[in-house]
Protein backbone atom coordinates (compact mmCIF):
# COMPACT_ATOMS: atom_id res chain seq x y z
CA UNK A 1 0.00 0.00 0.00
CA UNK A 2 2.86 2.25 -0.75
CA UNK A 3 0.64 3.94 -3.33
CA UNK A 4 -1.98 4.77 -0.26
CA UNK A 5 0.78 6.63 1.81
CA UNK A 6 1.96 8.54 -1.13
CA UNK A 7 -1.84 9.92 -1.62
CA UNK A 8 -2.22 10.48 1.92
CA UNK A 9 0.83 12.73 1.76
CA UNK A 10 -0.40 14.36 -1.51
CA UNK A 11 -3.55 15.34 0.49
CA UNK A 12 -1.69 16.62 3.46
CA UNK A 13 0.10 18.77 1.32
CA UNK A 14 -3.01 20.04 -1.16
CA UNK A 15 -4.82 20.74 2.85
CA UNK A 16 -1.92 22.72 4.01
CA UNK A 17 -1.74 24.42 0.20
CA UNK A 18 -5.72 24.93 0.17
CA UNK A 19 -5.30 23.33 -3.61
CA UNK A 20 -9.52 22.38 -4.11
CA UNK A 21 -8.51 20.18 -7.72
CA UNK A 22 -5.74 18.64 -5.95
CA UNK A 23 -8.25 17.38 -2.87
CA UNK A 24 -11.08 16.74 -4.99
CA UNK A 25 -9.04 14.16 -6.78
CA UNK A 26 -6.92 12.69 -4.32
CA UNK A 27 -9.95 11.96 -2.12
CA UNK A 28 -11.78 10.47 -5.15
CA UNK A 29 -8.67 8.43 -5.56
CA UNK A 30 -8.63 7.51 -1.81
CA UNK A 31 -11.92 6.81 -1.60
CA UNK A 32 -11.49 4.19 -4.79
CA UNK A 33 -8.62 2.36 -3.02
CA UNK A 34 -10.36 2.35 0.24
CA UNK A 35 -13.34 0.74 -1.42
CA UNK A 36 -10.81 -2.05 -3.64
CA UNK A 37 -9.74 -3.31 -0.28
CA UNK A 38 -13.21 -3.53 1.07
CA UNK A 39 -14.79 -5.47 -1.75
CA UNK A 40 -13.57 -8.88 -0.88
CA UNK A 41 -13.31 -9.85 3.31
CA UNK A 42 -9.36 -10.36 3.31
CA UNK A 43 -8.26 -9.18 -0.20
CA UNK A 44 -5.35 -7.66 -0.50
CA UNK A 45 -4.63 -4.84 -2.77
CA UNK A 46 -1.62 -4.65 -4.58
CA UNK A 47 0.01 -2.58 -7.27
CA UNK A 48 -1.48 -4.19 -10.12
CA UNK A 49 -5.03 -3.70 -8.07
CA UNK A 50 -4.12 -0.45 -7.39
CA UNK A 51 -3.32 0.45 -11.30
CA UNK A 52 -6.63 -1.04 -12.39
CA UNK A 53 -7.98 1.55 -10.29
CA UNK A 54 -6.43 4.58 -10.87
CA UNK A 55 -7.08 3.27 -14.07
CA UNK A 56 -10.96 2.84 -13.93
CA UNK A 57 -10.93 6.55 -12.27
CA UNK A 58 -8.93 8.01 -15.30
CA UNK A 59 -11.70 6.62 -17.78
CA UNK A 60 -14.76 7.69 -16.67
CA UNK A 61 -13.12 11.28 -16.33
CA UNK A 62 -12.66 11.05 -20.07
CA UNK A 63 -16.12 9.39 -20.49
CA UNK A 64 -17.46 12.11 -18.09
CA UNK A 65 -15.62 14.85 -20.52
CA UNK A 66 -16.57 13.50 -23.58
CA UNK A 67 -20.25 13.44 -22.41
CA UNK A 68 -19.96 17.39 -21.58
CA UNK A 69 -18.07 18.60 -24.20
CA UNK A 70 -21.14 17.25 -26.18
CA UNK A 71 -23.27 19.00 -24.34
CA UNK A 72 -21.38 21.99 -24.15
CA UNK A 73 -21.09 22.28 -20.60
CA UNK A 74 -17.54 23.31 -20.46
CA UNK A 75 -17.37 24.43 -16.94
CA UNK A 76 -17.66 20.65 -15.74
CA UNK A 77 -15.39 19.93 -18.67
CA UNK A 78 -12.82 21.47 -17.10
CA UNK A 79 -13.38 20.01 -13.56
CA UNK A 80 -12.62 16.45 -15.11
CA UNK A 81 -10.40 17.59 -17.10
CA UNK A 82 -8.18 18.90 -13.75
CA UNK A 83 -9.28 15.76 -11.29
CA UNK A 84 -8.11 13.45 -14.90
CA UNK A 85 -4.56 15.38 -14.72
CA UNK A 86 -3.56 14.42 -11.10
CA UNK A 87 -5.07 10.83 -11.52
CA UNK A 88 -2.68 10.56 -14.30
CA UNK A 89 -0.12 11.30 -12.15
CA UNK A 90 -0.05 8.34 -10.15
CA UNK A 91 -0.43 6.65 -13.18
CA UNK A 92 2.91 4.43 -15.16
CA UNK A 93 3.83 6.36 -18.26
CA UNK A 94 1.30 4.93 -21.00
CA UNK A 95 2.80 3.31 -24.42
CA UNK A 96 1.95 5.01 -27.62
CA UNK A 97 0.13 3.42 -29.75
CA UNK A 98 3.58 2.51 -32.08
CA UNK A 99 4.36 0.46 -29.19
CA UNK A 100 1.13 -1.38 -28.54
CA UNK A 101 1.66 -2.16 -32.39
CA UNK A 102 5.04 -3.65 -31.57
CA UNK A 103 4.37 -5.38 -28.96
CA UNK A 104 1.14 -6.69 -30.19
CA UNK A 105 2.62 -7.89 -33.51
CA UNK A 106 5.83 -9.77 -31.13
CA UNK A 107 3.01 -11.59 -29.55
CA UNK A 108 1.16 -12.73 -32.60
CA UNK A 109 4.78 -13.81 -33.99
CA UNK A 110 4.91 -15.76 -30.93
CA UNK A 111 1.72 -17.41 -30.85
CA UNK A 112 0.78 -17.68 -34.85
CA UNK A 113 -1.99 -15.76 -35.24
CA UNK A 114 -2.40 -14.41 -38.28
CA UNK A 115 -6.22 -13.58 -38.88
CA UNK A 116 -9.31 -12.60 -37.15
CA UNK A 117 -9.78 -16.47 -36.52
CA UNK A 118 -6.67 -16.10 -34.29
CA UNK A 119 -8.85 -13.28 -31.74
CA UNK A 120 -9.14 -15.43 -28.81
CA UNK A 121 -5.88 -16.70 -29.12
CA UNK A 122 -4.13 -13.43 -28.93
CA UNK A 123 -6.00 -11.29 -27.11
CA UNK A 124 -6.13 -12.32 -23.79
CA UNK A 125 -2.20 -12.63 -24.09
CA UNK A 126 -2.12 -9.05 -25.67
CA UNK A 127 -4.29 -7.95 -22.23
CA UNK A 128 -2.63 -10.15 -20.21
CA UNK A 129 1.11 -8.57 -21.18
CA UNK A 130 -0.03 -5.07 -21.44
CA UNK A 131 -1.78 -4.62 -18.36
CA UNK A 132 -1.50 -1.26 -16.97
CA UNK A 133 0.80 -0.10 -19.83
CA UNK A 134 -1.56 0.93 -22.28
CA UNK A 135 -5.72 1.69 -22.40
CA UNK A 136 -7.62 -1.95 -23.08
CA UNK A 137 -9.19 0.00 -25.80
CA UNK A 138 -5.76 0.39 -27.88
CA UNK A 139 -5.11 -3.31 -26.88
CA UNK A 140 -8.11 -4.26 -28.82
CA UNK A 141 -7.69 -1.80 -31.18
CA UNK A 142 -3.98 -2.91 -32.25
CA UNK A 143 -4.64 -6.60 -31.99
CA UNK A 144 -7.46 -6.12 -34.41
CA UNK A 145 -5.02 -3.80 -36.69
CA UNK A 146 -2.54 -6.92 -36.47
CA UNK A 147 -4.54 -9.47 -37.33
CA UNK A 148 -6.33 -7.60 -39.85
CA UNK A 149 -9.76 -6.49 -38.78
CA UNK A 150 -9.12 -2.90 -39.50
């Protein structure tokens, strides 16, 4: 729970600072982890756990600002837009989508796929491998490319 210690100081610091975007999103991140390590009696949450998370927090801020910039309401456009910034943060550098091609392609060297038939074969290893380095969407997206659905 490293990850728990480093928001907790984060939020002692945006309290002291009287930083509202910073304590908004720390606490929603807090809040998140707190309720991952309540879901299961004895689970444990660990950094993969904690990734999916921060993870699952960072897309429905860009669900949330896609939905308002549709509707024009900028000025909870920008709120996301600031809580999706510090998430992102405490979030691993994300691979382009060049790399999630690379590494997608490596995979379906490895395993033989080479068509759509191939799907199930690849991409549960293509999630599997690229778990918390890249958006599941661009997984599916560049296993699809790679096998030739798109």
């Amino acid at each position: 729970m490293e990850l728990m210690q480093t928001i907790n100081e984060a939020l002692k610091t945006a309290m002291k600072e009287k930083d509202q975007v910073q304590l908004r999103a720390l606490r929603a991140i807090k809040s998140a982890l707190l309720l991952a390590q309540t879901e299961k009696a004895g689970a444990v949450v660990d950094a993969a756990r904690e990734i999916q998370v921060l993870q699952k927090l960072a897309k429905q801020r860009r669900d949330s600002m896609a939905i308002f910039q549709e509707q024009n309401r900028t000025d909870l456009f920008q709120r996301e837009q600031e809580e999706l910034l510090v998430i992102e943060t405490f979030l691993p550098a994300a691979m382009s989508e060049e790399e999630v091609t690379a590494k997608v392609t490596a995979l379906a060297q490895a395993v033989g796929a080479a068509s759509m038939a191939d799907l199930s074969k690849l991409m549960p290893l293509a999630m599997k491998e690229l778990a918390g380095k890249a958006d599941n969407k661009a997984i599916a997206d560049a296993v699809k490319k790679v096998l030739g659905g798109k």
